[in-house]
N, C-alpha and C. Protein backbone atom coordinates (compact mmCIF):
# COMPACT_ATOMS: atom_id res chain seq x y z
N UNK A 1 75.45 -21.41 53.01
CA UNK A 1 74.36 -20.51 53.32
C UNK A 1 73.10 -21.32 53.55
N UNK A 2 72.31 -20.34 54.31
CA UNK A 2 71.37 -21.80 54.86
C UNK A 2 70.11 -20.73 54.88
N UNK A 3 68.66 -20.33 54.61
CA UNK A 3 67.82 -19.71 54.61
C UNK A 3 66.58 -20.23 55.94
N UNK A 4 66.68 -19.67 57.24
CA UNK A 4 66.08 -20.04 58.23
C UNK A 4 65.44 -18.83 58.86
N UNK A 5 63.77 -19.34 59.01
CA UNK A 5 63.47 -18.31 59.77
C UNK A 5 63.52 -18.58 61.10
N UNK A 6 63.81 -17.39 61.98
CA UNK A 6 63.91 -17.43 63.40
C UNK A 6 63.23 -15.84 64.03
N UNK A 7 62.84 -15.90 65.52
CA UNK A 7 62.18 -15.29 66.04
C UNK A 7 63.58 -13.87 66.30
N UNK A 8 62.92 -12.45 65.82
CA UNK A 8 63.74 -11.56 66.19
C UNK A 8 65.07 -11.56 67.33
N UNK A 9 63.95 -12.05 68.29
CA UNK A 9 64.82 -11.87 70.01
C UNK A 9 66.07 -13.02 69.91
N UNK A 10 66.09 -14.26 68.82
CA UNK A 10 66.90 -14.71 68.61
C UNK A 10 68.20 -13.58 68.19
N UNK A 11 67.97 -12.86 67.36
CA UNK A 11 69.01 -12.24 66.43
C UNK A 11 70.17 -11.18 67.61
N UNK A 12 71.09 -11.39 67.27
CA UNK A 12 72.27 -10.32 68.01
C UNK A 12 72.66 -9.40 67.27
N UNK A 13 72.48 -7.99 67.96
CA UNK A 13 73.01 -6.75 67.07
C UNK A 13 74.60 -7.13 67.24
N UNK A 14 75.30 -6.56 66.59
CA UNK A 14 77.11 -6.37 66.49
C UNK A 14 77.18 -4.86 67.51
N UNK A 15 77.51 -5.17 68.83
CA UNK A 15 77.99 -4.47 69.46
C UNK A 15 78.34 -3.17 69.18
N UNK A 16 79.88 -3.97 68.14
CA UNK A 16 80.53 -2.48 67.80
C UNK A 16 80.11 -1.59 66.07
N UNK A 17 78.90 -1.84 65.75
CA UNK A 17 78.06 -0.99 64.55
C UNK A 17 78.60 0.38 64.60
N UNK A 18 79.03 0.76 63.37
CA UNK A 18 79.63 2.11 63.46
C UNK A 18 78.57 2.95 62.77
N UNK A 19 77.24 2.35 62.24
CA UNK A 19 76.22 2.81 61.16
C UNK A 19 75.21 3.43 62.43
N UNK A 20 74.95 4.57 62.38
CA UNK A 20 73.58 5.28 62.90
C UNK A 20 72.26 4.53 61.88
N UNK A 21 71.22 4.10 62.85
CA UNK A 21 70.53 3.66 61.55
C UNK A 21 68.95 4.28 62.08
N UNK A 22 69.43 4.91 62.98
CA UNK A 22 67.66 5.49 63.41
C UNK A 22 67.07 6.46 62.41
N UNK A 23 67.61 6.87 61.72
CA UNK A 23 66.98 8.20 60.77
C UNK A 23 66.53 6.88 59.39
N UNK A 24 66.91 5.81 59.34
CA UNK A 24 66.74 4.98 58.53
C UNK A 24 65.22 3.93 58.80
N UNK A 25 65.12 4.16 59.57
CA UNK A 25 64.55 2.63 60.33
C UNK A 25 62.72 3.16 59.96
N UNK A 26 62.42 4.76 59.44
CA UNK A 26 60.91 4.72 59.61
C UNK A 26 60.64 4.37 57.53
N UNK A 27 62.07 4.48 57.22
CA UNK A 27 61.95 4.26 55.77
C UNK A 27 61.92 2.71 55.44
N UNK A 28 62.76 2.06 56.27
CA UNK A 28 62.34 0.52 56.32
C UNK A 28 61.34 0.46 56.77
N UNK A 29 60.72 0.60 57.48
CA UNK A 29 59.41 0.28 57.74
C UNK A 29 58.91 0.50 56.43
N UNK A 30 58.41 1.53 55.53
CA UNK A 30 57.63 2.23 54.74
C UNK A 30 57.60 0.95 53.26
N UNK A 31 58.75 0.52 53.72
CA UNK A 31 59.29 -0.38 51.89
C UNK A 31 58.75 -1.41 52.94
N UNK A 32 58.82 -1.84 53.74
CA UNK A 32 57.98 -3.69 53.90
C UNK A 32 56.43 -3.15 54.56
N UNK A 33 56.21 -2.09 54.81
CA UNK A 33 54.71 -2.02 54.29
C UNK A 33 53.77 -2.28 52.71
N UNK A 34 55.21 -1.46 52.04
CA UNK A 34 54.68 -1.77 50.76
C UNK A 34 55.24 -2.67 49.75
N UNK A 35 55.89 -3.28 50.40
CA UNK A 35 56.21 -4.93 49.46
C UNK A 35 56.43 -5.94 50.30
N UNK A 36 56.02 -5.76 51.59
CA UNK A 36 56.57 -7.15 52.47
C UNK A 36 58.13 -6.98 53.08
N UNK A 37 58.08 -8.15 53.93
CA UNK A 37 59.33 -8.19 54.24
C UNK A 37 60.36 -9.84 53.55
N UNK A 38 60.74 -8.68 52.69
CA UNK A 38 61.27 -10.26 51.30
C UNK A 38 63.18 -10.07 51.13
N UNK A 39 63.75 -8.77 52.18
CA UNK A 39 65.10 -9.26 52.16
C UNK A 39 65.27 -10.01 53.46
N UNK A 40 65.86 -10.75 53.88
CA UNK A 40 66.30 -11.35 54.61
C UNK A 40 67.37 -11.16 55.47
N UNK A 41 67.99 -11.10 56.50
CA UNK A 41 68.90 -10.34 57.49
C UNK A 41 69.64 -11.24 57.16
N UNK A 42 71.17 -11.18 57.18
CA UNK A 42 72.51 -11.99 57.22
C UNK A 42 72.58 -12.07 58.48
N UNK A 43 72.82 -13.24 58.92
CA UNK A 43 73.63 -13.56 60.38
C UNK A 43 74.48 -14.67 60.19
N UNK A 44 75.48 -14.55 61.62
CA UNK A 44 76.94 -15.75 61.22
C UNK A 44 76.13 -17.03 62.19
N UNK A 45 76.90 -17.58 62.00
CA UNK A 45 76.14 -19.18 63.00
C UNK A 45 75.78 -18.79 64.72
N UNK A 46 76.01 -17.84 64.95
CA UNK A 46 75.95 -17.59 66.48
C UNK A 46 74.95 -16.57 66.25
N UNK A 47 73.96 -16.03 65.61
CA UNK A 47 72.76 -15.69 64.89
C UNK A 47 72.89 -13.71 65.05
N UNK A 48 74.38 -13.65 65.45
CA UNK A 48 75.13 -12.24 65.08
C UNK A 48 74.79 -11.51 64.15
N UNK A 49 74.29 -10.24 63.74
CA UNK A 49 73.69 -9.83 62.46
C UNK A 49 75.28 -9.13 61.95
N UNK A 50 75.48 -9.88 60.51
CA UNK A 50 76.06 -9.20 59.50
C UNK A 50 75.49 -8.15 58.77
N UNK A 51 74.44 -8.54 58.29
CA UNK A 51 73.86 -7.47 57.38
C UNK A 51 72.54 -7.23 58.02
N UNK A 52 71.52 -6.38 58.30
CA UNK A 52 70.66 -6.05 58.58
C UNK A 52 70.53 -5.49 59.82
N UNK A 53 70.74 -4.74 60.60
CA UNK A 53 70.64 -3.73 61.86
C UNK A 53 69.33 -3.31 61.07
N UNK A 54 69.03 -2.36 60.57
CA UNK A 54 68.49 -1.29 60.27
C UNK A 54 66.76 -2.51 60.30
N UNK A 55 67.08 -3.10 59.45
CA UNK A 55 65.43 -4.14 59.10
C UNK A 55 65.02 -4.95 60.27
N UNK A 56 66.09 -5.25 61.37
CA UNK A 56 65.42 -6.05 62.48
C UNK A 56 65.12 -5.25 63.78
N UNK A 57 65.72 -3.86 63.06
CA UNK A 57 64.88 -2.71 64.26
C UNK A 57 63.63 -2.14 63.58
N UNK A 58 63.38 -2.32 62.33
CA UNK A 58 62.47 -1.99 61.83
C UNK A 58 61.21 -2.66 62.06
N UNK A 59 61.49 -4.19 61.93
CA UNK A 59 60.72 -5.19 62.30
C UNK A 59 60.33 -5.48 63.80
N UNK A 60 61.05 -5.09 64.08
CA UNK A 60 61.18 -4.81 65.80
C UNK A 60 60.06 -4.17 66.62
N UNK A 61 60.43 -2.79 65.77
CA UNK A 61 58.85 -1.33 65.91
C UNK A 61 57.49 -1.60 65.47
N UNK A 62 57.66 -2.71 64.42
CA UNK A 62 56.61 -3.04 63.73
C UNK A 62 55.79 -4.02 64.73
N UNK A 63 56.61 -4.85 65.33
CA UNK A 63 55.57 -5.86 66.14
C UNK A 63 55.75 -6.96 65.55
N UNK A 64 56.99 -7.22 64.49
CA UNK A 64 56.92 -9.00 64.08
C UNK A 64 57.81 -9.62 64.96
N UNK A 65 57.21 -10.81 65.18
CA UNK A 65 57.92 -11.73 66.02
C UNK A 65 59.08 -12.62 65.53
N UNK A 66 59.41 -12.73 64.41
CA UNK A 66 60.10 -13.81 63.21
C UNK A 66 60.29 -13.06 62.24
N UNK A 67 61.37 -13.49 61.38
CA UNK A 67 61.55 -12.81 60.01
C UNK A 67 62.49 -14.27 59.07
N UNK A 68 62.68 -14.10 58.52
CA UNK A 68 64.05 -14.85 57.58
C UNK A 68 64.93 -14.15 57.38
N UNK A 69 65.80 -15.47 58.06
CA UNK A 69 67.82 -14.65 58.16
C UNK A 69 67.86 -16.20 56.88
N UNK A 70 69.66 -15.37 56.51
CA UNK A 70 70.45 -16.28 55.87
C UNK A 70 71.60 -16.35 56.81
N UNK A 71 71.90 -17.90 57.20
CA UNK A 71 72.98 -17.52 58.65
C UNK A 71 74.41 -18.16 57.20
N UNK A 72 75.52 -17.62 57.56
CA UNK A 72 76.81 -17.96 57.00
C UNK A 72 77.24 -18.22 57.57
N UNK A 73 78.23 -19.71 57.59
CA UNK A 73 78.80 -20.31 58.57
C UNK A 73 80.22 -20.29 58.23
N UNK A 74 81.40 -20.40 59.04
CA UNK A 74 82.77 -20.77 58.68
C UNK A 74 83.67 -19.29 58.59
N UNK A 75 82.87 -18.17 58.41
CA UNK A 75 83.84 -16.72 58.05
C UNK A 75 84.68 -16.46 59.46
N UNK A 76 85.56 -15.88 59.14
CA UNK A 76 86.71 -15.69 60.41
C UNK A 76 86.02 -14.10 60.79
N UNK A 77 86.22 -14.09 61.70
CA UNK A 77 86.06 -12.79 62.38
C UNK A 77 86.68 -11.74 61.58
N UNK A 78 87.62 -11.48 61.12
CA UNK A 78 88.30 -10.22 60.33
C UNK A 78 87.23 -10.40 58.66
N UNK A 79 86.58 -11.54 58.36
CA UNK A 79 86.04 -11.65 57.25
C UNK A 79 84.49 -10.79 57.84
N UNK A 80 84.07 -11.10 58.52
CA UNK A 80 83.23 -10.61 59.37
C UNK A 80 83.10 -9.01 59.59
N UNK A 81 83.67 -8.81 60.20
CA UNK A 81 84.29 -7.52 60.33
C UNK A 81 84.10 -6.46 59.28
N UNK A 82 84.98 -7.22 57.69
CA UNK A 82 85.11 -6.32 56.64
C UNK A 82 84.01 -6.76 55.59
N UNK A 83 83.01 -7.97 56.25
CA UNK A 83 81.32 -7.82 55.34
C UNK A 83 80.85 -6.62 55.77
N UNK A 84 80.81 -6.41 56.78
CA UNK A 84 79.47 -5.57 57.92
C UNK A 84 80.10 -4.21 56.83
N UNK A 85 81.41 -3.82 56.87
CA UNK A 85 81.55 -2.42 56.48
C UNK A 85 81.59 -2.47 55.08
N UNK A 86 81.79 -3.98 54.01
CA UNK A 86 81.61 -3.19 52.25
C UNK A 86 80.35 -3.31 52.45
N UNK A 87 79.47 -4.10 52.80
CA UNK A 87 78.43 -4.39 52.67
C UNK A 87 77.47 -2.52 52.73
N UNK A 88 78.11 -2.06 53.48
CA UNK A 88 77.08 -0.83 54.06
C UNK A 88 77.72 0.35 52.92
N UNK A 89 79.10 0.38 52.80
CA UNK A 89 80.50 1.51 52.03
C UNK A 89 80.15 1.36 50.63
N UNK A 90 79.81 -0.26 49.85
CA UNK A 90 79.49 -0.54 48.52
C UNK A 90 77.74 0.45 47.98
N UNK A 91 77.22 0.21 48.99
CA UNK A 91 75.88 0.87 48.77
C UNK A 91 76.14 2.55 48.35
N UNK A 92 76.95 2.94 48.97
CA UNK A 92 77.14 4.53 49.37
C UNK A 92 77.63 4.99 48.00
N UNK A 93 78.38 4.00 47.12
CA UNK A 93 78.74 4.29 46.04
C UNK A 93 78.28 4.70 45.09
N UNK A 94 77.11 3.89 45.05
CA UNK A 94 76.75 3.59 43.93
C UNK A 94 75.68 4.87 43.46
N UNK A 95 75.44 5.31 41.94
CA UNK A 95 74.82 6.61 41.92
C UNK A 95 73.86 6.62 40.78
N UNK A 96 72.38 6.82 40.57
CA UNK A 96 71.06 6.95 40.08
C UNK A 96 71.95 7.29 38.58
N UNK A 97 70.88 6.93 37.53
CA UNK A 97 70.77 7.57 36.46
C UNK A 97 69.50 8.24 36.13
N UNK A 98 69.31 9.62 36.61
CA UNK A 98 68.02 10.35 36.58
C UNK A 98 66.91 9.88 35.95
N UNK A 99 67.20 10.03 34.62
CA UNK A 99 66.42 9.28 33.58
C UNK A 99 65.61 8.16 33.53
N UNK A 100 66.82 7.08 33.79
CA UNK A 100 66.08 5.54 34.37
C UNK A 100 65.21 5.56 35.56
N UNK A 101 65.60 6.14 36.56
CA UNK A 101 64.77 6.73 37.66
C UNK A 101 63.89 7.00 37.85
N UNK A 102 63.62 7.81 37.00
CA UNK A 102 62.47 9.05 36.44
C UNK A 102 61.30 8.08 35.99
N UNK A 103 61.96 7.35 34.81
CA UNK A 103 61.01 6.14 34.49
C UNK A 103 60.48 4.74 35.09
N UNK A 104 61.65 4.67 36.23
CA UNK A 104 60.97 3.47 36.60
C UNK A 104 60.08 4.29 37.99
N UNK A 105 60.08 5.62 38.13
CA UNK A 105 59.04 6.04 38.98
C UNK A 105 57.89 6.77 38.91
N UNK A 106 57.52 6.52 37.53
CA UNK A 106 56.47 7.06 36.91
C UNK A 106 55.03 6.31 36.82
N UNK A 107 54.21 6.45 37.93
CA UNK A 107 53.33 6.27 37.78
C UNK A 107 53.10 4.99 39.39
N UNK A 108 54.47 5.22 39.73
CA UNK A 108 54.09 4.42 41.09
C UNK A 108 53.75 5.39 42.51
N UNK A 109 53.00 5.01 43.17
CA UNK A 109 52.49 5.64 44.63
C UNK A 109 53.52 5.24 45.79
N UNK A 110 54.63 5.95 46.23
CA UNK A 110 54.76 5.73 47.46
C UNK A 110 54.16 5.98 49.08
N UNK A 111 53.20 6.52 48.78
CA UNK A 111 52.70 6.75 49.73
C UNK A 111 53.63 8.03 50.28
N UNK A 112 54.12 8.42 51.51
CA UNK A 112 54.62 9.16 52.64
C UNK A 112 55.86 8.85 52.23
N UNK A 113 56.45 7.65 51.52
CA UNK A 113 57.60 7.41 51.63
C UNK A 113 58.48 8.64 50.54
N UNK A 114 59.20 9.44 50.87
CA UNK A 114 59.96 10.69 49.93
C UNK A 114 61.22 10.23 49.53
N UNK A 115 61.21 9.08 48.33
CA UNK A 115 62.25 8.76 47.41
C UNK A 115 62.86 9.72 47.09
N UNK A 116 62.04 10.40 46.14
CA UNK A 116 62.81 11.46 44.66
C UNK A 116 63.18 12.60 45.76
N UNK A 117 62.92 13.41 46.45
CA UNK A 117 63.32 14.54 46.73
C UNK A 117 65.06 14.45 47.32
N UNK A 118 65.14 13.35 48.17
CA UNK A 118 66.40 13.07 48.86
C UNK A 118 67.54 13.14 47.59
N UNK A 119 66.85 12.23 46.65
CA UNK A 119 67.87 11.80 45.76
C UNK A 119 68.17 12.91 44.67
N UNK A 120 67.36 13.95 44.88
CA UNK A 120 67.33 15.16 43.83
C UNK A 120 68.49 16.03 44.45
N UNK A 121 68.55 16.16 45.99
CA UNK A 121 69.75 16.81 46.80
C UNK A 121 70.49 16.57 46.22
N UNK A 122 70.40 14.31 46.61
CA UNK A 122 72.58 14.32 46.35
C UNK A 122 72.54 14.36 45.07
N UNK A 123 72.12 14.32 43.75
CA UNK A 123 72.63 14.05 42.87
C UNK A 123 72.46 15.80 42.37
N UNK A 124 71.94 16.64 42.94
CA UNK A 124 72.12 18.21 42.82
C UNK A 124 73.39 18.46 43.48
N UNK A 125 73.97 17.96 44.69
CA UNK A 125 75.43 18.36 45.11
C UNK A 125 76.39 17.59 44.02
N UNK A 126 75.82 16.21 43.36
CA UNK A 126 77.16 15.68 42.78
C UNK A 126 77.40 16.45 41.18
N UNK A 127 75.97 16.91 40.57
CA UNK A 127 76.09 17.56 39.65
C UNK A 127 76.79 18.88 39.63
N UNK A 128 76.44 19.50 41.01
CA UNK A 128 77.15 21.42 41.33
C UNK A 128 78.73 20.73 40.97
N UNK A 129 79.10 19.87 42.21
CA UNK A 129 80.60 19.48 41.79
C UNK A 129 81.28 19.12 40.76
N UNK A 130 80.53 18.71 39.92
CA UNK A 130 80.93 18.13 38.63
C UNK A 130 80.99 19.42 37.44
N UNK A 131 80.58 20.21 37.60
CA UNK A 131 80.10 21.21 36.87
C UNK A 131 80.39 22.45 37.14
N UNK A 132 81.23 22.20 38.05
CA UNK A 132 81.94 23.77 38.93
C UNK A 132 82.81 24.87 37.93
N UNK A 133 83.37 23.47 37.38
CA UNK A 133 84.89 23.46 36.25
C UNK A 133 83.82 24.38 35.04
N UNK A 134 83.35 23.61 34.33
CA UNK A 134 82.96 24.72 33.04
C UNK A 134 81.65 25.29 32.78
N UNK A 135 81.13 25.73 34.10
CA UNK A 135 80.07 27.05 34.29
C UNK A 135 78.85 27.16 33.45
N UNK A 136 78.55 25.51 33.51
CA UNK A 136 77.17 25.36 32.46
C UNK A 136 76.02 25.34 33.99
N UNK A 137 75.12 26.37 33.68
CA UNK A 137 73.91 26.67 34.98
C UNK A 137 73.25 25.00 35.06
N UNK A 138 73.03 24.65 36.40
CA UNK A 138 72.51 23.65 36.74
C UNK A 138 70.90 24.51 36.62
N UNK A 139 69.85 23.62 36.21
CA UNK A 139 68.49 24.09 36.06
C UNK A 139 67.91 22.65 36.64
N UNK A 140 66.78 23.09 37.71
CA UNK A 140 65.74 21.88 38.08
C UNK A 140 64.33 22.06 37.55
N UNK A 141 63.70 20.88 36.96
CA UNK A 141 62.55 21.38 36.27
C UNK A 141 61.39 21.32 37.33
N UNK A 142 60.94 22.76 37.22
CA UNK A 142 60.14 22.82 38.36
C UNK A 142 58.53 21.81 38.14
N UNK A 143 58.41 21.30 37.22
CA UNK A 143 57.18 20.37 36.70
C UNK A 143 57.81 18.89 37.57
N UNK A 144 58.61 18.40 36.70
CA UNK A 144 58.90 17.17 37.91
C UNK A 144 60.46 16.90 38.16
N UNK A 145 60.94 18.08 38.86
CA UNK A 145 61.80 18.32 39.48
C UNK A 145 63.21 17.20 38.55
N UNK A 146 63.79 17.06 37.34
CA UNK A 146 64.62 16.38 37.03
C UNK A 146 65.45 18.01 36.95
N UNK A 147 66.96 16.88 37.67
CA UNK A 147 68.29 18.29 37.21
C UNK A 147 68.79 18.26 36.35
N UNK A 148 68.93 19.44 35.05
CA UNK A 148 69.38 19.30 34.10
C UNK A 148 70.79 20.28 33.85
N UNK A 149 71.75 20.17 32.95
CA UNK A 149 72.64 21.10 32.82
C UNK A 149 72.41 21.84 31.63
N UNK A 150 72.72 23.19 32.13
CA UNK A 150 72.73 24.13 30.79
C UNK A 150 70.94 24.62 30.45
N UNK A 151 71.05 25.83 29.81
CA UNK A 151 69.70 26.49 29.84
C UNK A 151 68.40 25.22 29.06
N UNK A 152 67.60 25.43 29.56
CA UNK A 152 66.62 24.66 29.03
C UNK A 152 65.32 24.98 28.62
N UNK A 153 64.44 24.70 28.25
CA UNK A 153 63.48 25.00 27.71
C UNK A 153 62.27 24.00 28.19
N UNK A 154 61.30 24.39 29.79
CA UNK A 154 60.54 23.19 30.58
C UNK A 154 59.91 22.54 29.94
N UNK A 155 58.93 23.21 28.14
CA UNK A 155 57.95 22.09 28.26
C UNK A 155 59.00 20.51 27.04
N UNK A 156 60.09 20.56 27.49
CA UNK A 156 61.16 19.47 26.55
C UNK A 156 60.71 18.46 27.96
N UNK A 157 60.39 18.81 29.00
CA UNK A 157 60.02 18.00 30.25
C UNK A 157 58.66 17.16 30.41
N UNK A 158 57.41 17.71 29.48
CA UNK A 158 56.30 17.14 29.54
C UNK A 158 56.14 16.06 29.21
C-alpha cells in the first residue's frame, strides 16, 4: 500500500459500478465540509477506483483538483472485483446502537446534514420487524425522537 496524492482527472471510475451513488454524493460533500477531506480513495496501480466512487464525485462538484488515494498493487482482478462489492455489502450490515448514538450526538451541529432522522426510519423498520412476533407497541419519543419498545413514560427521556 502506498499513500499518494494525485490530481482527480487522474482517477478511473470502474465502468461496471453496480452502486447508484448520486443520492449520496450531496452527503459527502456535507462530512468533508465539516471535517475535511481525511478518507482517502482506494485505487489499484492503474489508478482504477476500488473504493471511493461516491468521494471523487463529491470532490469533483466541489472543485478540488487532487485528493489522497491509497493505490494497492498486485490484486488479481476477481480480488478486485469482490473488494469493490464487500467493501460497499459490509457497510450495509452493520446496525446503530440508539443509545451510543444518541450520545455521541449530543450536542454536535450538523448543520443541513440529516443524520438522525434517516437512521430513526431504518432502525424503526428493523425494530417493527423484530417485534412483530410479541406485540410490544413500538413508541418514538416525540422530545428527541429515540425508538423505544413497550409503553413508556416521555419525561424517562429528559
Amino acid at each position: 500500500m502506498e499513500l499518494v496524492r494525485v490530481q482527480l482527472s487522474q482517477l478511473k471510475e470502474y465502468p461496471n459500478n453496480p452502486r447508484y451513488n448520486d443520492d449520496a454524493i450531496d452527503a459527502v460533500e456535507a462530512s468533508i465540509d465539516q471535517v475535511g477531506d481525511i478518507t482517502p480513495i482506494i485505487v489499484d496501480e492503474n489508478y482504477q477506483i476500488l473504493a471511493g466512487h461516491t468521494r471523487r464525485s463529491a470532490l469533483y462538484d466541489m472543485g478540488v483538483d487532487e485528493t489522497d488515494v491509497i493505490v494497492i498493487r498486485g490484486m488479481t482482478d476477481e480480488q478486485k472485483r469482490k473488494f469493490r462489492l464487500l467493501d460497499n455489502k459490509t457497510a450495509e450490515i452493520a446496525e446503530w446502537d440508539l443509545d451510543m448514538l444518541q450520545e455521541e450526538l449530543d450536542g454536535l451541529d450538523f448543520g443541513d446534514f440529516d443524520f438522525w432522522t434517516g437512521e430513526l426510519e431504518k432502525m424503526g423498520d428493523k425494530l417493527i420487524k423484530d417485534n412483530i412476533k410479541t406485540n410490544e407497541k413500538l413508541v418514538i419519543c416525540p422530545r428527541c425522537g429515540k425508538i423505544v419498545v413497550g409503553f413508556v413514560n416521555v419525561e424517562e427521556f429528559e
